[in-house]
Each structure stands twice: as C-alpha cells, then as structure tokens.
Protein backbone atom coordinates (compact mmCIF):
# COMPACT_ATOMS: atom_id res chain seq x y z
CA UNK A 1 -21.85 -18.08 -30.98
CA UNK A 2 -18.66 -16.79 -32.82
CA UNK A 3 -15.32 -16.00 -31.52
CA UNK A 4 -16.49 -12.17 -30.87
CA UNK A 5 -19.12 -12.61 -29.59
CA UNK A 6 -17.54 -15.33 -26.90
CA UNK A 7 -14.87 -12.76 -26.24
CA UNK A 8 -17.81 -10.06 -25.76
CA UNK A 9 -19.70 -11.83 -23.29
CA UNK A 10 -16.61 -13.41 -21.58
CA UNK A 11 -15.55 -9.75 -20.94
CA UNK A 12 -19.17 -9.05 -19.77
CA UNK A 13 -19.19 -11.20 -17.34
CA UNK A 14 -16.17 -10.53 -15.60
CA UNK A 15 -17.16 -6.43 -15.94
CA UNK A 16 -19.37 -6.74 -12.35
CA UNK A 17 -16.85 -8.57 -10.19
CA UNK A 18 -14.11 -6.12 -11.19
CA UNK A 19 -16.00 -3.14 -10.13
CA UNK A 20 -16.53 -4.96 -6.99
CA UNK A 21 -12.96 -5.49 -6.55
CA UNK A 22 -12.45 -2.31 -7.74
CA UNK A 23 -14.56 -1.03 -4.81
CA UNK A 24 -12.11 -2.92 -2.29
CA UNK A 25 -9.36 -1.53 -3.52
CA UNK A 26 -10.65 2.06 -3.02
CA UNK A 27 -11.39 0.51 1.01
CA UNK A 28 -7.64 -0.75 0.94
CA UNK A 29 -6.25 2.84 -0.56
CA UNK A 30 -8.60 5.11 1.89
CA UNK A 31 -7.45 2.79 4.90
CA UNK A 32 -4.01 2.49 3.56
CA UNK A 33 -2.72 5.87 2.81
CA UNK A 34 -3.86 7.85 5.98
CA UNK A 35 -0.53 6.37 7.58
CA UNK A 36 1.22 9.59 6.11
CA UNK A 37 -1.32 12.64 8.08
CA UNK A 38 -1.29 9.58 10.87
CA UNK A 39 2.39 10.17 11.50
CA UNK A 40 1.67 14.47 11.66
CA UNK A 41 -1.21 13.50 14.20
CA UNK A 42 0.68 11.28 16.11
CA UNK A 43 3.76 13.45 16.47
CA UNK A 44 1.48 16.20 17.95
CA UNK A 45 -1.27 14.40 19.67
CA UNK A 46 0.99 12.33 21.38
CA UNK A 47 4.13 14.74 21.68
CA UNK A 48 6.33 12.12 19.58
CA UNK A 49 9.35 12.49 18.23
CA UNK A 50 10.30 11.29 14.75
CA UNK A 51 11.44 7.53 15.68
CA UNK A 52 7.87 7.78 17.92
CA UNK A 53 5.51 8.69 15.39
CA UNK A 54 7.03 5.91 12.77
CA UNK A 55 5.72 3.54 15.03
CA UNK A 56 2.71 3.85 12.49
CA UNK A 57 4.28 2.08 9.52
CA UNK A 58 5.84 0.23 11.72
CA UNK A 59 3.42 -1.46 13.33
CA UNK A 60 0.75 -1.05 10.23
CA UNK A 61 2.94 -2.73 8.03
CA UNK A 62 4.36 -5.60 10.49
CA UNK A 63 1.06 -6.95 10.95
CA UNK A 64 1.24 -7.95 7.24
CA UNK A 65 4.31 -10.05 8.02
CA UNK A 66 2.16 -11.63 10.97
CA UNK A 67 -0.64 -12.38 9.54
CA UNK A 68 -0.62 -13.19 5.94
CA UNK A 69 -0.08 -16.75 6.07
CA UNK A 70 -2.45 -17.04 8.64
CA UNK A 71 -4.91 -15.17 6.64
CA UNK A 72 -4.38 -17.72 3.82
CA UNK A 73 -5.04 -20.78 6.27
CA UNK A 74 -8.26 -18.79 6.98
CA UNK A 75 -9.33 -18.22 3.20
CA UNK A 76 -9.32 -22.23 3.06
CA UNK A 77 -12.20 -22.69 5.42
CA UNK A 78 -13.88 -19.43 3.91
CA UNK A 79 -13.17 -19.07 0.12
CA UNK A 80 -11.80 -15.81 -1.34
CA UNK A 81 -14.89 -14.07 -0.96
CA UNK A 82 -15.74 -14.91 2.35
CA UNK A 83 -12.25 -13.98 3.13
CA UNK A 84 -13.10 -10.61 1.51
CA UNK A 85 -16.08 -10.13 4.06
CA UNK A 86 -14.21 -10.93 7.27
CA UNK A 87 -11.27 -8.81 6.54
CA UNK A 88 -13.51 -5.99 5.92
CA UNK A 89 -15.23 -6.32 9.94
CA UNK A 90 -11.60 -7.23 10.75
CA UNK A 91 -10.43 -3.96 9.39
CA UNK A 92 -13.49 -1.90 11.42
CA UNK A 93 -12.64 -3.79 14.35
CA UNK A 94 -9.35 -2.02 14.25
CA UNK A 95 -10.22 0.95 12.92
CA UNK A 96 -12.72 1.44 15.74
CA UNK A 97 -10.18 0.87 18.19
CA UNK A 98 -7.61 3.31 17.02
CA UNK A 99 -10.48 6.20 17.02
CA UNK A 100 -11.09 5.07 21.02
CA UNK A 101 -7.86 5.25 21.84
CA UNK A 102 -7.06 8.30 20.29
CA UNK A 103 -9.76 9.75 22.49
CA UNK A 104 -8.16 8.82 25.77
CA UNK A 105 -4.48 9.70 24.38
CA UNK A 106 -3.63 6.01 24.46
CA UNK A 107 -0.91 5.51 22.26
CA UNK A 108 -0.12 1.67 22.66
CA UNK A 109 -3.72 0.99 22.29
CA UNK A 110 -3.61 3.22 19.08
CA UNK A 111 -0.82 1.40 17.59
CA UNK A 112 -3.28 -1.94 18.71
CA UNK A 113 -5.54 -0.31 16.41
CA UNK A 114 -3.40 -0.37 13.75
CA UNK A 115 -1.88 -3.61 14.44
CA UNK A 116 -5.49 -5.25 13.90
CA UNK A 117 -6.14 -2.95 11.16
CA UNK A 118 -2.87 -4.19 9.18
CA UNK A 119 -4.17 -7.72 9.67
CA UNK A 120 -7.61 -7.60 8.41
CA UNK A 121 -6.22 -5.42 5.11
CA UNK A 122 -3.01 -8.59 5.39
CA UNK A 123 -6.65 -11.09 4.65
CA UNK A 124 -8.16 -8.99 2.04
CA UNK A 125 -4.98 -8.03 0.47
CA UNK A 126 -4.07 -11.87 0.10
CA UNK A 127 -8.28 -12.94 -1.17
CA UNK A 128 -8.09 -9.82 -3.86
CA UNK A 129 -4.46 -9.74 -5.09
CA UNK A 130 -4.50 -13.12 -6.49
CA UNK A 131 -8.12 -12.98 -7.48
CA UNK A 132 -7.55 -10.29 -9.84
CA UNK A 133 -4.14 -11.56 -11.24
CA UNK A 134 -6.50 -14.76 -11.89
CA UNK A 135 -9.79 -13.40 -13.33
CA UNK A 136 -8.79 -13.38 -16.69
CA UNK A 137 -5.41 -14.13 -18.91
CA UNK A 138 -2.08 -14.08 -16.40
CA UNK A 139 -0.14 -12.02 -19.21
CA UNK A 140 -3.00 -8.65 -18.89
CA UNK A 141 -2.99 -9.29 -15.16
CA UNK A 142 -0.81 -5.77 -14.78
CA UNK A 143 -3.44 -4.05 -16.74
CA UNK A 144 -5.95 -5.33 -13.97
CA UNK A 145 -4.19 -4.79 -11.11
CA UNK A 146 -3.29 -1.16 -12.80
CA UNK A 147 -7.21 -0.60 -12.72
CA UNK A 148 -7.60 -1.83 -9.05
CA UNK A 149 -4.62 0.48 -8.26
CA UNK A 150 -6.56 3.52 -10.16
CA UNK A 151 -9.37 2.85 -7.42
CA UNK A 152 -6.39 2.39 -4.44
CA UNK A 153 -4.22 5.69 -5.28
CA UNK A 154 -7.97 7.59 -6.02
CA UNK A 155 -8.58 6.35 -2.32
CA UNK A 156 -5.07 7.57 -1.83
CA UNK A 157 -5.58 11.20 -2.53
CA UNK A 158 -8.76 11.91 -1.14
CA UNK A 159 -8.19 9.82 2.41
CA UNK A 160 -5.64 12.62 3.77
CA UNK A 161 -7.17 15.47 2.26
CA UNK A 162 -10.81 13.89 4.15
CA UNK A 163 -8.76 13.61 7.48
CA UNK A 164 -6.54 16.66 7.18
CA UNK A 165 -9.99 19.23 6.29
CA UNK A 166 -12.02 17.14 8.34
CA UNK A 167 -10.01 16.20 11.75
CA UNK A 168 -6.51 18.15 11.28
CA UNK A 169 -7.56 21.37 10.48
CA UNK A 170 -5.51 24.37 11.15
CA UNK A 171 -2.56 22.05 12.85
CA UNK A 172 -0.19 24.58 12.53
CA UNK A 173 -2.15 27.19 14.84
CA UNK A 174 -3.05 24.06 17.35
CA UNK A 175 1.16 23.20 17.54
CA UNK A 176 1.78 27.07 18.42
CA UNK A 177 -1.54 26.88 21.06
CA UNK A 178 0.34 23.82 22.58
CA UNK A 179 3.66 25.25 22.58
CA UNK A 180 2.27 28.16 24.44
CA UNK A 181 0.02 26.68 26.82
CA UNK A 182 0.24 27.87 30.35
CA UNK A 183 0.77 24.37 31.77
CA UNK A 184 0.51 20.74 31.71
CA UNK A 185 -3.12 20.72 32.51
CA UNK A 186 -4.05 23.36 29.70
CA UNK A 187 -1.56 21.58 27.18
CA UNK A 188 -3.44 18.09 27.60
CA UNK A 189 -6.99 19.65 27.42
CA UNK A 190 -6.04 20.52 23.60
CA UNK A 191 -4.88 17.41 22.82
CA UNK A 192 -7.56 15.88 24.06
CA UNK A 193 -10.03 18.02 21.97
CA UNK A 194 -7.58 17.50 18.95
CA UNK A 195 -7.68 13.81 19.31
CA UNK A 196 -11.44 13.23 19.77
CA UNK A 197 -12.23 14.63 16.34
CA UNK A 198 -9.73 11.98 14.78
CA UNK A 199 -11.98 9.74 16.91
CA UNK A 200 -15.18 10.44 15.15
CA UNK A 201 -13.82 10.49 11.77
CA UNK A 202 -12.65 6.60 12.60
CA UNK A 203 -15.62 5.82 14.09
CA UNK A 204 -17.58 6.92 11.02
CA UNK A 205 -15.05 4.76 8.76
CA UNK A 206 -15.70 1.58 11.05
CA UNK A 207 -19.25 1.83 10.79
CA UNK A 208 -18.63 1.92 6.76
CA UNK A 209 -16.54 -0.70 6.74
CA UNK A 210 -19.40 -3.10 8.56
CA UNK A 211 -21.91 -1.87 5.98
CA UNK A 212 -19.46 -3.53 2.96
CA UNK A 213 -18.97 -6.49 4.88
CA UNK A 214 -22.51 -7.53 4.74
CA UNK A 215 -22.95 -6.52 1.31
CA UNK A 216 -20.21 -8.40 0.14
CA UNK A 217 -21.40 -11.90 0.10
CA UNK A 218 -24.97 -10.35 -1.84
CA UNK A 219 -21.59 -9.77 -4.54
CA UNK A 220 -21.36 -10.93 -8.06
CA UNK A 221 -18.17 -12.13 -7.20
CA UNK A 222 -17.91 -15.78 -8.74
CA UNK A 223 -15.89 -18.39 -6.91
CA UNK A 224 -12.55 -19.11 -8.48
CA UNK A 225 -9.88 -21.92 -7.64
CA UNK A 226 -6.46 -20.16 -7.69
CA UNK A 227 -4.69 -23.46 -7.83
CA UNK A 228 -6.71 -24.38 -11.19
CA UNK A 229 -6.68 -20.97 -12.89
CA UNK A 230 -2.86 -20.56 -12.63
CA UNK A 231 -1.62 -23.77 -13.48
CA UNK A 232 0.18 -22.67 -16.29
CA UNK A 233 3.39 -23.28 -17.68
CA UNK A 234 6.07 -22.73 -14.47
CA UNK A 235 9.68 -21.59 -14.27
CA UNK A 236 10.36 -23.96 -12.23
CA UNK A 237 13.92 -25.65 -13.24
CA UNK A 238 12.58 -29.41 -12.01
CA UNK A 239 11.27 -28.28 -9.10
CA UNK A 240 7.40 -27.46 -8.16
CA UNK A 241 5.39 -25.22 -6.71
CA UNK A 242 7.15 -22.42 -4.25
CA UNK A 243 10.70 -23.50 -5.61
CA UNK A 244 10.67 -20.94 -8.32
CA UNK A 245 13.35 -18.91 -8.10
CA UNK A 246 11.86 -15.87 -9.91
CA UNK A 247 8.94 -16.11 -7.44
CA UNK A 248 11.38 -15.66 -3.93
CA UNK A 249 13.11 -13.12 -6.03
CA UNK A 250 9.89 -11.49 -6.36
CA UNK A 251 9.40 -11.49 -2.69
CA UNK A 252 12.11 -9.53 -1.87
CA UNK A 253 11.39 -7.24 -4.95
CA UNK A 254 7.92 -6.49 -3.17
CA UNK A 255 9.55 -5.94 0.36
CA UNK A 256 11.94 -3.23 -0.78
CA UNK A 257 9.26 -1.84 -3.52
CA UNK A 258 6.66 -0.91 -0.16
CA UNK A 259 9.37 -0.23 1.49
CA UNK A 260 10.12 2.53 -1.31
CA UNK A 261 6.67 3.58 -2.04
CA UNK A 262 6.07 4.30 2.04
CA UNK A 263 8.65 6.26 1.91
CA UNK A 264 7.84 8.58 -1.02
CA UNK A 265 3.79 8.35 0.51
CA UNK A 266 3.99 8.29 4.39
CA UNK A 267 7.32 9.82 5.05
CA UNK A 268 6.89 13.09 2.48
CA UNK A 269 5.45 15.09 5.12
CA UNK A 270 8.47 14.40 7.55
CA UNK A 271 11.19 14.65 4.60
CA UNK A 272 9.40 18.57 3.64
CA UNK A 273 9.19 19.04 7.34
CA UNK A 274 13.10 18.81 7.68
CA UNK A 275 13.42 21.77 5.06
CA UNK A 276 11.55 24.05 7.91
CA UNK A 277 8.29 23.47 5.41
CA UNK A 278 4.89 24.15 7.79
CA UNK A 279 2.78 21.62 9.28
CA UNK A 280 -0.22 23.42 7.33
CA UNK A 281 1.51 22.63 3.70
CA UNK A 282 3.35 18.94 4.30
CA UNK A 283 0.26 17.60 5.62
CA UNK A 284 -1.39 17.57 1.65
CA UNK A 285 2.50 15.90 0.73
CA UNK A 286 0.95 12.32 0.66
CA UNK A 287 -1.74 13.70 -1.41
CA UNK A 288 0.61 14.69 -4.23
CA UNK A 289 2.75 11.41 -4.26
CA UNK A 290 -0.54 9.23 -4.95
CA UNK A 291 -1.59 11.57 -7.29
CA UNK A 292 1.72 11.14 -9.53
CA UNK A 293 0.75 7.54 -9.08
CA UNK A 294 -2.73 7.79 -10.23
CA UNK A 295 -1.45 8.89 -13.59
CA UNK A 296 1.70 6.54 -13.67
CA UNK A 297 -1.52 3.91 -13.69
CA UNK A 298 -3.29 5.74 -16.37
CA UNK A 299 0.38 5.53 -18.06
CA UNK A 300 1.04 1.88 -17.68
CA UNK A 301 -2.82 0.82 -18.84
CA UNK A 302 -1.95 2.76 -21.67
CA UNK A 303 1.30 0.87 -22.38
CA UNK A 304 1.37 -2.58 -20.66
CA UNK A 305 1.03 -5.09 -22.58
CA UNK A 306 0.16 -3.52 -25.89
CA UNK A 307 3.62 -1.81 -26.34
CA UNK A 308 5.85 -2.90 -23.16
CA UNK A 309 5.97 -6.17 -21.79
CA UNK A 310 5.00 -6.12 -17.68
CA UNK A 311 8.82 -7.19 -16.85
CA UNK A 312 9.69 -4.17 -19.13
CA UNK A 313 7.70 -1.87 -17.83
CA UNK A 314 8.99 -2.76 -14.68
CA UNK A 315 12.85 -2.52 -15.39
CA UNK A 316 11.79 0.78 -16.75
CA UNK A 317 10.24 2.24 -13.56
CA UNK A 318 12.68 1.12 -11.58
CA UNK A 319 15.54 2.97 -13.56
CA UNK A 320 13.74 6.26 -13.29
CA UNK A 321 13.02 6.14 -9.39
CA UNK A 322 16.92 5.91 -8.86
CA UNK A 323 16.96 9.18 -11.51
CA UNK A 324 14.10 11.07 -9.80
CA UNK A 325 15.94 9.72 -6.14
CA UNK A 326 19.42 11.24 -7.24
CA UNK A 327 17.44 14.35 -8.32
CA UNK A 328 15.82 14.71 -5.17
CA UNK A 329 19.33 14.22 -3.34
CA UNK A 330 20.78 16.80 -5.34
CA UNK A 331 18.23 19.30 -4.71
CA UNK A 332 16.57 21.24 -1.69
CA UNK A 333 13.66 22.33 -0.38
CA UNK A 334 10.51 22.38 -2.67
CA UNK A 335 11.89 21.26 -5.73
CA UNK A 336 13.42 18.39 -4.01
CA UNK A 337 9.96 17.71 -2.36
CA UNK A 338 8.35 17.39 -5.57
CA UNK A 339 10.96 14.64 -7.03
CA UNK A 340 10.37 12.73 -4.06
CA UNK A 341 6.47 13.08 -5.08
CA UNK A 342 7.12 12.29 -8.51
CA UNK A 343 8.52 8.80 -7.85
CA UNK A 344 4.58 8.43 -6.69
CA UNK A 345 4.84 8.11 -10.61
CA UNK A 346 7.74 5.60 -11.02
CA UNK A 347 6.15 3.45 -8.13
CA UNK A 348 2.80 3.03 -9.62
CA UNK A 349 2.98 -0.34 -11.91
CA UNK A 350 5.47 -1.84 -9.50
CA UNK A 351 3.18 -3.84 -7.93
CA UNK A 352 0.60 -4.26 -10.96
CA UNK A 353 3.83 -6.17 -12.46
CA UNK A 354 5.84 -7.77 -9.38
CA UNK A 355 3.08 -9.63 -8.10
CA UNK A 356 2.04 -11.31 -11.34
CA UNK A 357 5.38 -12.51 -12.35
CA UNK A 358 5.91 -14.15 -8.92
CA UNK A 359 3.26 -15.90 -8.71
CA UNK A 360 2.73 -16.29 -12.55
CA UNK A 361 2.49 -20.54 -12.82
CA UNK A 362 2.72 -21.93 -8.97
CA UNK A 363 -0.61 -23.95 -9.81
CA UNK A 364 -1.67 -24.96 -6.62
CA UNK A 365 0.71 -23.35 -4.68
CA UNK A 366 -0.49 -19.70 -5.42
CA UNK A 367 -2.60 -19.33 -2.56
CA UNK A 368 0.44 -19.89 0.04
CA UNK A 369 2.46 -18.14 -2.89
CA UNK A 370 0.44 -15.12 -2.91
CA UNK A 371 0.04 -15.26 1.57
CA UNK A 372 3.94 -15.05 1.53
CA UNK A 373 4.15 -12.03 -1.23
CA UNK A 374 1.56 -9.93 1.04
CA UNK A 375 4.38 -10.75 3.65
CA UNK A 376 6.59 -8.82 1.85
CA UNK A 377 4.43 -5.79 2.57
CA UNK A 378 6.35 -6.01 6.00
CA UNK A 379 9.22 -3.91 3.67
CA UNK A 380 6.61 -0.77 4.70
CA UNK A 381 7.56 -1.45 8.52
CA UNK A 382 11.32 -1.73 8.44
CA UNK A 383 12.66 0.73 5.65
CA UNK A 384 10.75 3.55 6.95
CA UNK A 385 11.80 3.11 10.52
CA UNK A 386 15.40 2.78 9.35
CA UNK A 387 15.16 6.17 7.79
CA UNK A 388 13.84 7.70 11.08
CA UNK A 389 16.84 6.21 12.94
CA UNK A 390 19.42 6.81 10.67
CA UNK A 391 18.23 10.73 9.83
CA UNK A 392 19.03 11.56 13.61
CA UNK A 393 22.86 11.47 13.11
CA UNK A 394 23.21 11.52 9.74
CA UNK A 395 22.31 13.47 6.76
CA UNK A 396 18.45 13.09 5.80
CA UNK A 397 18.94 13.75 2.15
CA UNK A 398 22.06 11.03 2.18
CA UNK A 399 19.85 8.33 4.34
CA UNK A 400 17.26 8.86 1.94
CA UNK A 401 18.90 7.90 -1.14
CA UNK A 402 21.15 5.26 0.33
CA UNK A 403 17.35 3.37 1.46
CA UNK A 404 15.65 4.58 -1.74
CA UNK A 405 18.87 3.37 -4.73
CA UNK A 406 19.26 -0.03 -4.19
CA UNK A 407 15.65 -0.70 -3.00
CA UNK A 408 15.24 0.43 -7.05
CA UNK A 409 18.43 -1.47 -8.28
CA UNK A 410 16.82 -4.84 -6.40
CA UNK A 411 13.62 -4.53 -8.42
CA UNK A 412 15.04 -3.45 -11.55
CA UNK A 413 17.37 -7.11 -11.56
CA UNK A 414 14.21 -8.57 -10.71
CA UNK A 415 12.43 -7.33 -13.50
CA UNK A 416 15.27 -8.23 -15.60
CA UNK A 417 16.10 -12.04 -14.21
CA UNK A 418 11.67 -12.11 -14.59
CA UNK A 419 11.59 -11.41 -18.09
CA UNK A 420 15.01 -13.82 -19.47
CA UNK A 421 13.28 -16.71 -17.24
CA UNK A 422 9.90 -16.40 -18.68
CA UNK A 423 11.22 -16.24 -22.44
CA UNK A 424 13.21 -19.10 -21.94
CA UNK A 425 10.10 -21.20 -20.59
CA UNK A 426 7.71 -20.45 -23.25
C-alpha cells in the first residue's frame, strides 16, 4: 500500500467514530444551550428576579467545577467510551428531574436537576474533549473540535427555538395573564399549567438520552490511550506532566472564555430585555448568538491550520470580541443586541484552539489535564452571576464590558504566550 492510499484509509477509518462524536456533541449543544430560554422560564414560572433566575448558569456550570475530576477518576475504571455511556443516563437522570420539578413549582429541586445534569455533561465533556483532540494529528485538532462544535452550536440553535415553539409559546400574553390574575390562587394555577409543558418536553429529552446510552457501547468508537497518543514533544521547562505553564494558563483562558460565551448565549435575552425589548422577541436571542457561531466554525475550518496557525486564530478572535464588546457598549437597543450576538462569531474557535494547546504534550497526564480544563467550565457559573449582581446598581451596558474586555484580553495573552512557547520547543 502507498503513502495515499495509507492516508486514505487512515482517514476512513477514523470517518465513523467522528460522526459518533459528532452526534454527542449535538446531545451536549441541545442540553447545553437551553440555559438561555431556561433563565426566561425560570424568571416567570417561578416569579424570579434577575439574581434568581441566574441561579441556572450558576448552578449548571458549578457542577463542572465539582465533578470533573471526579469524572476522570471514573473514566479509569470505565474507558472513554464507557464514560461516554454513563454520562449520557447521568445527563437523563437530571434532565428527568428538572421536568418533575418544574411540574410541582419546585425550584431547588429544579436547580438539583441541573446540578446532576452539569455533572453527567462534566463526564462526557472530559471522555470526548480529549478524545477528539487525540484521534488524529494534535496540530488539526482545532479543525476537529471546529467540526464537533458545528454539531454543538447546530444543537445550539434549534434547542431554544424546540423549547420556546414547543413549551414557551406566547410568554408574553401568559406574563400579562399573570400580572392580571385575580389572586394568588388563579396566579399559581397558570404557572402550574405553564410549567407542566416544560415538564413533558424534558421528559421526552430524558427518555432520548437513555436510548443513546445503550447504543453507545454497539459504537465504532475504538479505544484510545490518551496518555500514549499525546506524548509528544512538551513545553515543559524541566518539569513534567501538569507543570506546564502554558497548560494552567490555558485553564484560566477557558474559565473566562465560558464565562464570555454564557454571557453573549444565556444572558442575551436578559441584556435585550433591559432595552424594554418583549419577552416574545428576546426569547429567539440565544438562537442568533449560536448561529454567528455556527459560521465562525465554518470560518475557522476554512482557515485553521491551512492559512492561520490555531494560537493565531485565537489571538485573532480574541481581539475582535473586545471590538464587537466596545461596539455593543457604545450602542443601544437592537443594534447593540446584535453586536453582543455577533461575538457568537468571535467565540466560536475559542475552545476548538484553547483546549488543544493546553493539553497539547502532557503524555500521561492528559487525562487529569483535560478533567481540570472541563473545570474551567465553572467560568459559566461565576461571570454570569457577577453580571446579574453588579447590573442592579450599576450601569448594565458598563458591567457588561468591564466582565466581557479583559475576559478577551486574558485569552488573547494566552494565545500569544501559546504560540512563542510552542515555536521555541519545536
């Protein structure tokens, strides 16, 4: 067999378990990015106030924090694929229990719900990450990733449009029925009706999520050895394994980076809300920021690495989501909504790039490695929640930026310090 024909069937053969991990990723995006409409539900079903109804990310994106280095203690008895399958029944678990107690208006077992949800997508998120950064070359592990993030932000658009035509219909006209109920009793009566067909819609998504579970280990998923596959050549200085300083750097590039793209996802609908914008039209906001990152993916495959480096790519996306943050500080209303959309674009290869770097060479230290990255994600709980603090007494345009700038300026130095430390280890 020649070279291109090696090449050809190498590519072949890693064709099926990328559609297969493409297929997670959609689970991860359609699970994912229903926080945003979550947070409009929330606020109404359970007559929340801003700080209230951020409890969402907050507690979503915690869990990570919590659980990710159990999860990768737990992928050592299982393997990345049986990981894979127990985060999926992990994740219906949860999402089962959020659509019960949304039925009975129980909003501490809701945020349960979404507490065990977080850590069953904290167990797939640190099986798939790393095994798609290691099923082929570490250098085209952005374009990859990119591909698994086409399936996550496709996910990402249709998930709230699904809930909002299927469960949040008319929420406008069901605000103004609650506003002017007659009484307590009448008030909680449409809630209670409201709630009950998020239930269902949950309920149906558990019962999915089951289904994948069992299918997954009838996968052509192959079994891979992260320690082997990335025991490359490490930026290390002397020192081994988690002791890479562009790796911890690349840690807290990740937590500010979620922490960014939450905010330009999940907290759109309460940023167009604060311009007097109705419920009926910032519901579909999340919608618009993943589709501005669905074609800063199709972007970046076509770019990274065939004319920009990943590290380059990077530094460049994180210099225009301080320009399109300024912009959307120095505008109002609808225009302004739309920059804060449009950084869906200037978000998208972040991760496809951060992740790879950091872990690029830990040899048998990617698997904790990778576990403490997904920590990270945590970045999604506490910059959010800051903004809904901070917006009460101060200016929500001016809290904004001041979260969103130097969350960019972090990742752009990282992306920077990345690339001069790679070059000089080669």
């Amino acid at each position: 067999m020649d070279d291109t024909q090696a090449t050809t069937a190498t590519q072949a053969s890693r064709l099926a378990p990328i559609l297969t991990i493409g297929a997670i990723f959609f689970v991860l995006g359609f699970v994912t990015w229903l926080n945003g409409p979550l947070i409009t539900f929330v606020r109404l079903a359970f007559q929340l106030g801003d700080v209230g109804a951020f409890a969402v990310p907050l507690v979503f994106y915690i869990s990570y924090f919590v659980f990710a280095l159990p999860s990768a203690a737990v992928l050592r008895l299982t393997g990345l694929k049986g990981g894979i399958s127990l985060g999926l029944l992990v994740i219906a678990a949860g999402v089962a229990m959020f659509g019960e107690c949304a039925t009975w208006r129980d909003y501490p077992g809701a945020l349960a719900g979404l507490f065990v949800t977080g850590g069953g997508l904290a167990l797939l998120q640190t099986a798939v990450n790393p095994y798609v950064s290691i099923l082929g070359p570490i250098e085209g592990a952005a374009r990859r990733i990119a591909l698994m993030g086409i399936c996550n932000k496709t996910a990402g658009i249709l998930a709230p449009i699904a809930l909002n035509l299927l469960a949040l219909r008319d929420i406008g006209a069901l605000a103004r029925r609650v506003a002017a109920a007659p009484d307590e009793g009448a008030r909680d009566a449409i809630l209670s009706a409201f709630a009950a067909g998020v239930s269902h819609f949950y309920q149906l998504m558990a019962a999915l999520l089951v289904v994948a579970a069992v299918l997954i280990p009838r996968s052509p998923l192959p079994a891979l050895d992260p320690g082997q596959v990335n025991a490359g050549r490490a930026d290390t200085g002397g020192a081994g394994g988690l002791a890479v300083p562009r790796f911890w750097f690349g840690v807290a590039a990740l937590f500010v980076y979620v922490g960014a793209e939450v905010m330009a996802g999940d907290a759109i609908g309460t940023y167009g809300q604060a311009f007097g914008l109705p419920l009926d039209q910032t519901k579909f906001f999340t919608s618009f920021t993943l589709a501005a990152m669905l074609l800063g993916y199709l972007c970046g495959l076509a770019l990274v690495p065939r004319v920009l480096s990943q590290a380059a790519y990077l530094a460049a996306s994180a210099g225009l989501g301080v320009v399109l943050t300024l912009a959307a500080w120095a505008s109002t209303g609808t225009l302004s909504v739309l920059f804060v959309a449009a950084l869906g674009f200037a978000n998208a290869m972040m991760w496809p790039a951060i992740f790879p770097l950091a872990i690029s060479g830990l040899g048998a230290a990617t698997a904790r490695g990778s576990a403490i990255l997904v920590m990270g994600i945590c970045g999604g709980a506490i910059i959010p929640q800051a903004f809904a603090w901070a917006k009460q007494t101060h200016d929500m345009q001016v809290v904004f930026a001041a979260l969103m700038v130097p969350s960019y300026l972090v990742i752009l130095a990282f992306a920077l310090f990345a690339s001069r430390r790679l070059t000089s280890a080669r």
